[in-house]
C-alpha atoms as a PDB file:
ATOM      1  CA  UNK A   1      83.266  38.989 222.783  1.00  0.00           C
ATOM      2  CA  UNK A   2      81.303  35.967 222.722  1.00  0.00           C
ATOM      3  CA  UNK A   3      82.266  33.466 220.094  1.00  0.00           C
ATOM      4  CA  UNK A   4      78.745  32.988 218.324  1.00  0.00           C
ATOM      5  CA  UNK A   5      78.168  36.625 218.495  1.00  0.00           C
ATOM      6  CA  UNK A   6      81.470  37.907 216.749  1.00  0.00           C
ATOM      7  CA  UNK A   7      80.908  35.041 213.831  1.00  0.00           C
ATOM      8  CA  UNK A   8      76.991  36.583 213.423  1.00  0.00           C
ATOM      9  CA  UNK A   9      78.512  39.768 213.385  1.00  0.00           C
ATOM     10  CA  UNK A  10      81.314  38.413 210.712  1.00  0.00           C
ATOM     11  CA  UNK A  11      78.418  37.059 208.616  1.00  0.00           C
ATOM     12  CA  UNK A  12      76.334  40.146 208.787  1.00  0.00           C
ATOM     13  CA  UNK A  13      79.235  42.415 207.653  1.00  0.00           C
ATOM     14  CA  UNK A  14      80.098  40.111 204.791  1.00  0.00           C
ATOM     15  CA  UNK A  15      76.383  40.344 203.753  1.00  0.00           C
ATOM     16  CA  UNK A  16      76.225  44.455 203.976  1.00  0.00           C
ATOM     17  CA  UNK A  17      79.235  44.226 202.128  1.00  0.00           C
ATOM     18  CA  UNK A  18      77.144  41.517 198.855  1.00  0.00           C
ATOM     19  CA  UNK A  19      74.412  43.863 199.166  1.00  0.00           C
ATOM     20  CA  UNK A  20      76.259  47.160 198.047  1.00  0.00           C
ATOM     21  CA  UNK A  21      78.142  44.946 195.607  1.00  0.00           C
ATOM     22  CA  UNK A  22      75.570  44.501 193.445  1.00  0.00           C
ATOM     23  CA  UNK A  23      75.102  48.248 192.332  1.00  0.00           C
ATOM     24  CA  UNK A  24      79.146  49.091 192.565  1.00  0.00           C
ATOM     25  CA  UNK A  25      80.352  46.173 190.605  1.00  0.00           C
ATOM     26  CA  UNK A  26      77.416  46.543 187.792  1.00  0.00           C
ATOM     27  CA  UNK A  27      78.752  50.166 187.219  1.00  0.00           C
ATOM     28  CA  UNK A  28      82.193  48.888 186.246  1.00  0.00           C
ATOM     29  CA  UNK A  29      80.525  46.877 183.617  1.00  0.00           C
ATOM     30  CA  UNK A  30      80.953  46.805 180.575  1.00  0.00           C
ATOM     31  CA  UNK A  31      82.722  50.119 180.042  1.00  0.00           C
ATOM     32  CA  UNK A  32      85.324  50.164 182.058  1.00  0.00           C
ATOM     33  CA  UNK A  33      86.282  46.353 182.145  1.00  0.00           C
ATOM     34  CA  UNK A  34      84.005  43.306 180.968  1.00  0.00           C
ATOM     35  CA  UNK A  35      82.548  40.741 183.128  1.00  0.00           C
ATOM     36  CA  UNK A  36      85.255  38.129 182.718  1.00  0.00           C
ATOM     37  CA  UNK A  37      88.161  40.455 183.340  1.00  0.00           C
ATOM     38  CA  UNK A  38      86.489  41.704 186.691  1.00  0.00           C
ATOM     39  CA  UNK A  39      86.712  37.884 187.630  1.00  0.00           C
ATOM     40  CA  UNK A  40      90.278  37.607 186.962  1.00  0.00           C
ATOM     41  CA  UNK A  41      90.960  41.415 188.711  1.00  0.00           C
ATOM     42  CA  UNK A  42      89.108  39.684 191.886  1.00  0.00           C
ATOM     43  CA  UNK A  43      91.586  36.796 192.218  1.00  0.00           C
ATOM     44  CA  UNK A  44      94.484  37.924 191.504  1.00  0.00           C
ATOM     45  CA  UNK A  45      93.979  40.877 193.664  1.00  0.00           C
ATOM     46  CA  UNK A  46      92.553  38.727 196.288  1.00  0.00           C
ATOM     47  CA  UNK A  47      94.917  35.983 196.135  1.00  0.00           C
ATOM     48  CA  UNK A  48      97.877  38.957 196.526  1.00  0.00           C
ATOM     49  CA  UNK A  49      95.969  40.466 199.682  1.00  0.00           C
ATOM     50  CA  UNK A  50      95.427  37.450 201.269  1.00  0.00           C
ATOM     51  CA  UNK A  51      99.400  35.808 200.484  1.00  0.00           C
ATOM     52  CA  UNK A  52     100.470  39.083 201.670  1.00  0.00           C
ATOM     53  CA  UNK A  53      98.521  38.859 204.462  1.00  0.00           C
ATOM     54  CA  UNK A  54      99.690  35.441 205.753  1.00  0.00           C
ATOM     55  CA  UNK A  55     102.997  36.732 206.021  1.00  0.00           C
ATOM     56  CA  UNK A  56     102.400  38.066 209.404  1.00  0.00           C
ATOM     57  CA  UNK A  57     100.342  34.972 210.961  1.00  0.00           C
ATOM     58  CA  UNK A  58     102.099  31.541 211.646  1.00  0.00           C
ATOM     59  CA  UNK A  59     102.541  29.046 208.679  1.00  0.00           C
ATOM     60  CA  UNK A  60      99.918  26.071 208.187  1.00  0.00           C
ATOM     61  CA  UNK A  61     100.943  23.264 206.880  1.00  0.00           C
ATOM     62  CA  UNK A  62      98.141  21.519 204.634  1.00  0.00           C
ATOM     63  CA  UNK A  63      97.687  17.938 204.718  1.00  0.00           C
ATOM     64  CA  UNK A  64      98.431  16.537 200.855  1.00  0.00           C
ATOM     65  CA  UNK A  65      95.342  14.676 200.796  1.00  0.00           C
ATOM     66  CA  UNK A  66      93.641  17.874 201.353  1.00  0.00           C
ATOM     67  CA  UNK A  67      94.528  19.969 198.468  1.00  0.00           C
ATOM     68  CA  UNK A  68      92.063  18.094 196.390  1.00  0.00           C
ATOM     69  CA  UNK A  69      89.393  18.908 198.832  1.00  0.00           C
ATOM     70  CA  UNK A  70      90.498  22.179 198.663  1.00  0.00           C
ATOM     71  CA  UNK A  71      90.629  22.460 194.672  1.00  0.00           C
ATOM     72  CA  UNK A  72      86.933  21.126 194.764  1.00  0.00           C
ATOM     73  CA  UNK A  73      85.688  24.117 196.727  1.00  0.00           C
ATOM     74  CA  UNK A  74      88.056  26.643 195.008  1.00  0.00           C
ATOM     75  CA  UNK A  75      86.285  25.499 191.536  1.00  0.00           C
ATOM     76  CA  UNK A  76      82.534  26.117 193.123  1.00  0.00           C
ATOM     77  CA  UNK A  77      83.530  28.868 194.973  1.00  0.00           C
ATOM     78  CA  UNK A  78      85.985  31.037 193.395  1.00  0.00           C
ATOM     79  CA  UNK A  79      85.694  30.079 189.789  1.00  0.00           C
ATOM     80  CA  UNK A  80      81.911  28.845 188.662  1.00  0.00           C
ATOM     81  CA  UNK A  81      80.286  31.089 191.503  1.00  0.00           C
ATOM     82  CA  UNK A  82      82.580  34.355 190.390  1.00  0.00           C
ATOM     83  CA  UNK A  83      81.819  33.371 186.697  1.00  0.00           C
ATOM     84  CA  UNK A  84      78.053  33.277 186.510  1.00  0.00           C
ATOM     85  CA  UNK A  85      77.491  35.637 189.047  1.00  0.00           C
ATOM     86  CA  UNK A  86      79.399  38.491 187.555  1.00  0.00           C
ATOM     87  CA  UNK A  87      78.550  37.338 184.377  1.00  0.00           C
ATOM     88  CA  UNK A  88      74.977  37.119 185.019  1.00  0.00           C
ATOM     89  CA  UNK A  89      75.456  40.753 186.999  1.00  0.00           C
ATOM     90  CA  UNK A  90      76.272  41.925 183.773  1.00  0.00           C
ATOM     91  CA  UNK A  91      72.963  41.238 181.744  1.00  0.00           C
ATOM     92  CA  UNK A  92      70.803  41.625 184.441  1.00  0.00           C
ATOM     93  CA  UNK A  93      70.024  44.347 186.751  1.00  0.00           C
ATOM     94  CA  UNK A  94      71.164  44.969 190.850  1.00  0.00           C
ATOM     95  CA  UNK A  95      67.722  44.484 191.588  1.00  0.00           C
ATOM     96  CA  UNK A  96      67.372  41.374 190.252  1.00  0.00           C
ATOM     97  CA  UNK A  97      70.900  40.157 191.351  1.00  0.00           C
ATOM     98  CA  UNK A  98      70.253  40.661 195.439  1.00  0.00           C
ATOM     99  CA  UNK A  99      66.678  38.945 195.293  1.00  0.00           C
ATOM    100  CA  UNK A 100      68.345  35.906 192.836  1.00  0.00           C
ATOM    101  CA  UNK A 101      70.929  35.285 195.492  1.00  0.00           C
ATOM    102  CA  UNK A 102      68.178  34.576 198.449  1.00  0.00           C
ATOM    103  CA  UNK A 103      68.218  30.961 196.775  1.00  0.00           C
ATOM    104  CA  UNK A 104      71.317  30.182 198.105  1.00  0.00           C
ATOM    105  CA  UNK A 105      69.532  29.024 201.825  1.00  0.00           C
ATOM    106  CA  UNK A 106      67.654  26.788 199.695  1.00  0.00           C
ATOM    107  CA  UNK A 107      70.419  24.793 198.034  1.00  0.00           C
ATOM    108  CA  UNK A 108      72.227  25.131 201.384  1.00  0.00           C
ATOM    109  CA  UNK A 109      69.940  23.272 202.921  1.00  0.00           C
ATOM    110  CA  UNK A 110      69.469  20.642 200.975  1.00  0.00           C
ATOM    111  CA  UNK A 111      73.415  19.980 200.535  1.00  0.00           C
ATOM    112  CA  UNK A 112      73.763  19.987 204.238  1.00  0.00           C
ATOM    113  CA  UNK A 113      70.780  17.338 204.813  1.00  0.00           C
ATOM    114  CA  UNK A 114      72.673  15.097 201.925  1.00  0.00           C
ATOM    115  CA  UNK A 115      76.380  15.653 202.781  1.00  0.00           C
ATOM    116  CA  UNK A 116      76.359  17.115 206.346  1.00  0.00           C
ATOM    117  CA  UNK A 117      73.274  15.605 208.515  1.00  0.00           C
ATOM    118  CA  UNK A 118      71.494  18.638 209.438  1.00  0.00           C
ATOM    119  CA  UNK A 119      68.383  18.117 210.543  1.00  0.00           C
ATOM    120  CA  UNK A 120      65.458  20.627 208.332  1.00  0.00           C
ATOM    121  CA  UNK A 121      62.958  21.640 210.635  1.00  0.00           C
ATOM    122  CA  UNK A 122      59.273  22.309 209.171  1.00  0.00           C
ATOM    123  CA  UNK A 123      59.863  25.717 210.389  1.00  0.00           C
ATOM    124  CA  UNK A 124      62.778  25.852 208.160  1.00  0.00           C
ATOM    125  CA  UNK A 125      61.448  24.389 205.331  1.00  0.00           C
ATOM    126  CA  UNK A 126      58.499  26.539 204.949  1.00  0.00           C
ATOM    127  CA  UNK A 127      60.675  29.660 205.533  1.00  0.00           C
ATOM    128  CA  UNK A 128      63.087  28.715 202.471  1.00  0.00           C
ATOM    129  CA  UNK A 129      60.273  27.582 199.943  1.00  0.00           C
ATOM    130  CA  UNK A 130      58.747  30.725 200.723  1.00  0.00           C
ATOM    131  CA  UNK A 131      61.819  32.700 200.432  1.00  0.00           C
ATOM    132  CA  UNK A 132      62.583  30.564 197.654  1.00  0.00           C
ATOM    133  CA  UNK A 133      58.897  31.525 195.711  1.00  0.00           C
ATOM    134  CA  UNK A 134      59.576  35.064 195.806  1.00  0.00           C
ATOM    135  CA  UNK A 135      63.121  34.745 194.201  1.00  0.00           C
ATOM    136  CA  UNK A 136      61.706  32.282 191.461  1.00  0.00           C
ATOM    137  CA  UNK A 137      58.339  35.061 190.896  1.00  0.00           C
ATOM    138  CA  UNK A 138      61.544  37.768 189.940  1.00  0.00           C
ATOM    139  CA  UNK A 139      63.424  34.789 187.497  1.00  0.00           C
ATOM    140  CA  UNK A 140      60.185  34.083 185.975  1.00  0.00           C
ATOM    141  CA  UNK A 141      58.751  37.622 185.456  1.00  0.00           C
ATOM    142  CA  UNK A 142      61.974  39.577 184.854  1.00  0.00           C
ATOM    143  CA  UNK A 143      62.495  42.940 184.985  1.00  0.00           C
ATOM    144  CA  UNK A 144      61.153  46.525 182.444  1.00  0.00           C
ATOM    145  CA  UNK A 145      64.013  48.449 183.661  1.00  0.00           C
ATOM    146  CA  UNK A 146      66.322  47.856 180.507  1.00  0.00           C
ATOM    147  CA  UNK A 147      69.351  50.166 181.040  1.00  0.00           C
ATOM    148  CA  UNK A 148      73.199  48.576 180.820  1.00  0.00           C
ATOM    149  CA  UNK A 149      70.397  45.178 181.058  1.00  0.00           C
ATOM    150  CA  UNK A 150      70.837  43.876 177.509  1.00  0.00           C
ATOM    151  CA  UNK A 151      69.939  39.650 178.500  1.00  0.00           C
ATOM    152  CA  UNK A 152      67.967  40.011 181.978  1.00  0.00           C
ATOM    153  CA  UNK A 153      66.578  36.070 181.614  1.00  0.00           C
ATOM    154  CA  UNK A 154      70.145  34.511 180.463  1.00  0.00           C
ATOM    155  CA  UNK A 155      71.558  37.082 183.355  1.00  0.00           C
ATOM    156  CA  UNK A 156      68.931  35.888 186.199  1.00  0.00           C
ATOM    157  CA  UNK A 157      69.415  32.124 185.040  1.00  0.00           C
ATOM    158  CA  UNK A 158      73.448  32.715 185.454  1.00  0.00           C
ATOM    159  CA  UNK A 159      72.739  34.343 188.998  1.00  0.00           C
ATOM    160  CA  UNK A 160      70.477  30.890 189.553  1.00  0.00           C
ATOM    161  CA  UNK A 161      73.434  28.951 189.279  1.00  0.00           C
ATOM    162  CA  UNK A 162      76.127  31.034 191.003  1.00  0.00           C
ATOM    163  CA  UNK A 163      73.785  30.993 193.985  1.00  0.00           C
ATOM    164  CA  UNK A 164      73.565  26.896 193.363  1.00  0.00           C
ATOM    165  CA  UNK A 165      77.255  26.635 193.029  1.00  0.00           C
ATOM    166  CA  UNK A 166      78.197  28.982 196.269  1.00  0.00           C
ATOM    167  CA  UNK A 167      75.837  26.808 198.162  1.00  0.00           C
ATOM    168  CA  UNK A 168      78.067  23.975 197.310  1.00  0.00           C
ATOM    169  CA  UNK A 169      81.204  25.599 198.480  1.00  0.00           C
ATOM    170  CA  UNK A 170      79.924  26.916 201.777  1.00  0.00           C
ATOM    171  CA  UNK A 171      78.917  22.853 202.093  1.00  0.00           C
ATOM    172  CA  UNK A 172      82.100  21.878 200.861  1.00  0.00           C
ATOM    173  CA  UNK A 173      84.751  24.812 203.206  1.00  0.00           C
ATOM    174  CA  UNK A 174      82.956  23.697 206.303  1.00  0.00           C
ATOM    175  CA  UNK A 175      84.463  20.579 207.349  1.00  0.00           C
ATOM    176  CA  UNK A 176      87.932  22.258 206.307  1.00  0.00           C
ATOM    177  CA  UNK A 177      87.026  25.637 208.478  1.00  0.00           C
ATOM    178  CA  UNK A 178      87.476  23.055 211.726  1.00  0.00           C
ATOM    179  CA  UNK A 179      91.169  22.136 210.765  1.00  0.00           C
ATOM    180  CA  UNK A 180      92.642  25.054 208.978  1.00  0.00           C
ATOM    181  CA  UNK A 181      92.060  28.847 209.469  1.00  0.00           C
ATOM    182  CA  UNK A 182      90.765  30.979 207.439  1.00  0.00           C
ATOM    183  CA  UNK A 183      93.567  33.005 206.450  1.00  0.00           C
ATOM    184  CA  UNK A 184      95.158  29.655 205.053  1.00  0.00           C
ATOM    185  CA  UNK A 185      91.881  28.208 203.464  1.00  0.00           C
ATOM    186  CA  UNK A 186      91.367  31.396 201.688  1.00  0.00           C
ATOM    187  CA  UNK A 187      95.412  31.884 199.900  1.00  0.00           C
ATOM    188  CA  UNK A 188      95.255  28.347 199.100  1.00  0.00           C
ATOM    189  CA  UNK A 189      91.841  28.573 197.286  1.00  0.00           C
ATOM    190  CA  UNK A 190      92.091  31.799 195.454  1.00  0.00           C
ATOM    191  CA  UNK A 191      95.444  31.167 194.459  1.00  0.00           C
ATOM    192  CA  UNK A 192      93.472  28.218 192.637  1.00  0.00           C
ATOM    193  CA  UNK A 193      90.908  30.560 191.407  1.00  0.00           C
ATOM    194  CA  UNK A 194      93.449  32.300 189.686  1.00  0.00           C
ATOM    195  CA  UNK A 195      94.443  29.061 187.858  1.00  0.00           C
ATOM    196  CA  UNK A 196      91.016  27.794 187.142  1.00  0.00           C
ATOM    197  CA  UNK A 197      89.815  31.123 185.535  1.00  0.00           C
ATOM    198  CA  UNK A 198      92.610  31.878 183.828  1.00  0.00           C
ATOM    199  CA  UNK A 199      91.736  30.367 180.438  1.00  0.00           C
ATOM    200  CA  UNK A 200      88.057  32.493 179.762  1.00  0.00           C
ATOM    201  CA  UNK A 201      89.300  35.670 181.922  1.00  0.00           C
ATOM    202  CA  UNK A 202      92.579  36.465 180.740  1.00  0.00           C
ATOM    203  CA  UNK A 203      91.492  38.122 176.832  1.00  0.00           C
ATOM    204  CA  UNK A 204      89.309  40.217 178.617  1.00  0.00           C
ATOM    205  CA  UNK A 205      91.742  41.463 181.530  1.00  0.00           C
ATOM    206  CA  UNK A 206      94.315  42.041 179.618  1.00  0.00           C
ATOM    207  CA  UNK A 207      92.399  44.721 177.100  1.00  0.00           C
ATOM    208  CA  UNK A 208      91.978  46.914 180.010  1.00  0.00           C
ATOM    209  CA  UNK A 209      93.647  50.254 179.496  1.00  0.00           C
ATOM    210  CA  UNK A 210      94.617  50.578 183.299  1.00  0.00           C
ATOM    211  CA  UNK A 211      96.290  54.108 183.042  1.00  0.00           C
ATOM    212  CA  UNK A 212      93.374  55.595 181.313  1.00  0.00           C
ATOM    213  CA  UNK A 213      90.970  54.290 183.617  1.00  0.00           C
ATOM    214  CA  UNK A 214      88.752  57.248 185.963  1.00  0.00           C
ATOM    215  CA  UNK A 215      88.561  57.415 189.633  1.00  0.00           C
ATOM    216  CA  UNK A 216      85.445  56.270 189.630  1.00  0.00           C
ATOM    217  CA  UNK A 217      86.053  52.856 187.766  1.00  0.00           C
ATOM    218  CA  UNK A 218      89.602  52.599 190.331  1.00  0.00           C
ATOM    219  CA  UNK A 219      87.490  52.720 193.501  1.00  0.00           C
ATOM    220  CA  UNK A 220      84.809  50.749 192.911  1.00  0.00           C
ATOM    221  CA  UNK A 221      87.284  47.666 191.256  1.00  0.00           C
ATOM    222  CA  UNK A 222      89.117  48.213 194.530  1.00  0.00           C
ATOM    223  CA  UNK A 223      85.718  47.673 196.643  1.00  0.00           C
ATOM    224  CA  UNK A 224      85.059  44.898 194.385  1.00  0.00           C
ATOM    225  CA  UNK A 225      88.426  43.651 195.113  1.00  0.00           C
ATOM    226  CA  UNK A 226      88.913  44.407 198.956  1.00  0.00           C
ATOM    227  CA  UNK A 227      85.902  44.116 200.266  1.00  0.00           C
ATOM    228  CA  UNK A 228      83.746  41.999 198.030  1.00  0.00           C
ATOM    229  CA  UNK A 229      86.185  39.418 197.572  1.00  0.00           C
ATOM    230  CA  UNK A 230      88.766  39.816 200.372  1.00  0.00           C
ATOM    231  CA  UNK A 231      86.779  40.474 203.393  1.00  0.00           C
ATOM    232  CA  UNK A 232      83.634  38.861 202.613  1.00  0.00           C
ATOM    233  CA  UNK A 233      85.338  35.654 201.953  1.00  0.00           C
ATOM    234  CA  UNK A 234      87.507  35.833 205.011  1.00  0.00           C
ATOM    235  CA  UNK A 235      84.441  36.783 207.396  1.00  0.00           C
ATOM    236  CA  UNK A 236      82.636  34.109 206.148  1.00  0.00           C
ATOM    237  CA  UNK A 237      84.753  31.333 206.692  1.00  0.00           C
ATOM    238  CA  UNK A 238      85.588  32.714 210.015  1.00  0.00           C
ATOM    239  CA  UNK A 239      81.778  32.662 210.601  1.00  0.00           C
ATOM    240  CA  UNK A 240      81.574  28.940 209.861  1.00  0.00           C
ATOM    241  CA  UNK A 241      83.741  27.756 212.661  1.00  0.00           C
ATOM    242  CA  UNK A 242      80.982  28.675 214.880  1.00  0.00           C
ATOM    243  CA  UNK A 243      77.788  28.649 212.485  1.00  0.00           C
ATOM    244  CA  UNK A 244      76.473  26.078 210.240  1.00  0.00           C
ATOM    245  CA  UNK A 245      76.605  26.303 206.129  1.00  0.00           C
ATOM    246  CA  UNK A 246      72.487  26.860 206.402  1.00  0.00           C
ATOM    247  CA  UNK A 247      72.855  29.969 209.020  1.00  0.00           C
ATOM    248  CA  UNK A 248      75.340  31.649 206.630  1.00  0.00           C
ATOM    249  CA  UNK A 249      73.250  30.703 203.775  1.00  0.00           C
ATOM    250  CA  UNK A 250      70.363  32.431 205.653  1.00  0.00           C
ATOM    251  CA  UNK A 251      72.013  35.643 205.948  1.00  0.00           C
ATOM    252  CA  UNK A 252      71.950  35.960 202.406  1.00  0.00           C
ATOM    253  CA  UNK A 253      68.163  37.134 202.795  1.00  0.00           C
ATOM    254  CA  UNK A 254      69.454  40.551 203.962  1.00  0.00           C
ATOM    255  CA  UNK A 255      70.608  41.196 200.445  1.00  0.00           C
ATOM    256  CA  UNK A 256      67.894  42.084 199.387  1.00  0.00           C
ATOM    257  CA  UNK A 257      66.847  44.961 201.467  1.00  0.00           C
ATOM    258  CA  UNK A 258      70.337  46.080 201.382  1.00  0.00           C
ATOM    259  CA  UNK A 259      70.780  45.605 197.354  1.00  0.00           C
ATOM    260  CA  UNK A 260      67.614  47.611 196.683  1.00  0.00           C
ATOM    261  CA  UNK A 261      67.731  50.611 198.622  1.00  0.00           C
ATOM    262  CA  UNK A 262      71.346  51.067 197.645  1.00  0.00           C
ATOM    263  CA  UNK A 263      70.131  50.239 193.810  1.00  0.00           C
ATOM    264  CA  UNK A 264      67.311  52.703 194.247  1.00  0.00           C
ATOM    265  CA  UNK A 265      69.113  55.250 196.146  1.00  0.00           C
ATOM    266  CA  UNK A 266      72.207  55.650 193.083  1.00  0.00           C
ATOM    267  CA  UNK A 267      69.279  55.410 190.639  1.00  0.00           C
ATOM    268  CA  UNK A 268      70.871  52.378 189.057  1.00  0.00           C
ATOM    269  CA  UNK A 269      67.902  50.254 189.061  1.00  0.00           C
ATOM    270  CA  UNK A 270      63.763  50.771 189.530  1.00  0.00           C
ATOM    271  CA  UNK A 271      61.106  48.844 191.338  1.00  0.00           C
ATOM    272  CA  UNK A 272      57.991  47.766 190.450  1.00  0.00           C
ATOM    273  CA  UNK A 273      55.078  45.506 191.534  1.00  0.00           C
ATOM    274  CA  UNK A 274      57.144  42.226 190.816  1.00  0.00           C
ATOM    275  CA  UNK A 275      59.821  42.688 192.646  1.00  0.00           C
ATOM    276  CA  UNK A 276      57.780  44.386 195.590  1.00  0.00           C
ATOM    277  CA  UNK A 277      56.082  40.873 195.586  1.00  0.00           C
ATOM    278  CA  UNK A 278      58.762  38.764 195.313  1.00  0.00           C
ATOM    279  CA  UNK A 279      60.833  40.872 198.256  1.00  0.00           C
ATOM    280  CA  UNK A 280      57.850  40.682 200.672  1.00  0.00           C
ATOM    281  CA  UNK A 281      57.754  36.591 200.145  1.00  0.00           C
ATOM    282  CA  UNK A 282      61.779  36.712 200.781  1.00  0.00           C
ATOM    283  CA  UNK A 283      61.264  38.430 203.878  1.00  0.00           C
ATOM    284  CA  UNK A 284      58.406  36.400 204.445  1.00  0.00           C
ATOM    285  CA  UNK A 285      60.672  33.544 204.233  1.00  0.00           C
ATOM    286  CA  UNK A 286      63.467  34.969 206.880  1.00  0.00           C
ATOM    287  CA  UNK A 287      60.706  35.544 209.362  1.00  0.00           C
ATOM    288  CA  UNK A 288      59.776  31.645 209.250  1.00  0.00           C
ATOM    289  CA  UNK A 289      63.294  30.757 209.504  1.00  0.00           C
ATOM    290  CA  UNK A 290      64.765  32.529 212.224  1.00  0.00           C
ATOM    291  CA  UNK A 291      61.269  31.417 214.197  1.00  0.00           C
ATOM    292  CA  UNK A 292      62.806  28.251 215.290  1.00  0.00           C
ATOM    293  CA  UNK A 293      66.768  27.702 216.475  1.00  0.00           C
ATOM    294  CA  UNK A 294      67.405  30.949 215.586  1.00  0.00           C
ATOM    295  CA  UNK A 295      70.361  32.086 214.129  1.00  0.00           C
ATOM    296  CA  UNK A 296      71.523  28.609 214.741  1.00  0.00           C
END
């Protein structure tokens, strides 16, 4: 299969995967395990899955100068992004959480014309300031669907700056996704995660009665685990060899449609004129930005 058309592919899976996330890992919250200890479950069973992993793939030896590098993007994108995101997941609704995260193009973008370069297009631009409007309309209005949502503005302002801070990490990985493999990238940096969130994670892990805990609760912490944090992470640095940090970022647009149906569909969340509005200017948004190099 064609290079650019397996790391699309990558990138699309790991966004299906975001979008159910929302609804599955809200669920959890805050009765079976609280937002902080979810963080810590999601490192330390990633960082075991992907160790355990590179067992049966050839050793990489990392270059000393970049482990800083390396720590830099693990605190962006494994501890601050985790935090306020599942944090913010918490006291906010699905809904609200899959819309939120469309302003991660936005912050991509920007990062990538500083640090990396890239050239924004008008095409572009327009696309992610519309894209970005209809995210901002659901911060600023909020949400009337109040159940397991006890702080939906605190909770959409957390979600701001996770999608800020995993903006900064997909800037930050790329350079590194041309010299190291993903596999290697991602043991190093969650191993790191589990350091860095250690400190405000562990009181809240370790209250968990784990042999009391419902089938329910056990597969949806193992989604969280597996696939939200294992696979998404590895499919997305495998889609940046070939993609740039502002094509992944766009993908995050799908979320959305994803994130809502599923939130609908499980009756875990409820829509209403606001967030009909601010979907239809996200979607607005993806159409403007795919018009021009798209997918590229």
């Amino acid at each position: 299969m064609d290079k650019r058309i397996l790391a699309i592919l990558c990138a699309l899976g790991a966004t299906t995967i975001y979008g159910l996330n929302h609804t599955i890992a809200k669920v959890i919250m805050p009765e079976y395990l609280g937002a902080l200890g979810l963080v810590q479950l999601r490192v330390v069973g990633a960082t075991a899955l992907f160790w355990a992993t590179s067992l049966f793939f050839p050793k990489e030896k990392i270059d000393h100068g970049d482990f800083i590098k390396i720590g830099i993007a693990a605190f962006f994108g494994m501890c601050l992004n985790m935090l306020m995101f599942i944090k913010g997941l918490s006291l906010s609704t699905p809904i609200n959480s899959s819309v939120i995260v469309t302003l991660t193009p936005i912050m991509v973008m920007i990062l990538s014309a500083f640090f990396l370069k890239e050239k924004i297009t008008t095409t572009k631009g327009v696309g992610i300031l519309v894209g970005f409007g209809g995210a901002l309309l659901l911060i600023l209005n909020g949400s009337n669907f109040s159940v397991n949502a006890p702080n939906i503005p605190l909770g959409n302002s957390m979600m701001f700056i996770n999608a800020l801070c995993y903006g900064t990490y997909l800037v930050l990985i790329k350079p590194m996704t041309q010299k190291y493999s993903s596999l290697t990238l991602m043991k190093w940096m969650f191993l790191g995660g589990v350091f860095l969130n250690l400190p405000v994670t562990f009181s809240e892990f370790i209250e968990v009665e784990w042999s009391s805990l419902p089938f329910k609760a056990i597969w949806r912490m193992a989604f969280v685990v597996v696939g939200t944090t294992f696979l998404t992470y590895l499919l997305n640095v495998y889609a940046l060899k070939t993609l740039s940090p502002t094509t992944i970022g766009a993908f995050v647009y799908l979320q959305p449609l994803i994130g809502i149906m599923f939130a609908l569909y499980t009756g875990n969340d409820a829509i209403d004129i606001i967030k009909i509005l601010a979907t239809i200017l996200v979607f607005s948004g993806v159409y403007l930005v795919t018009q021009k190099n798209k997918l590229a």
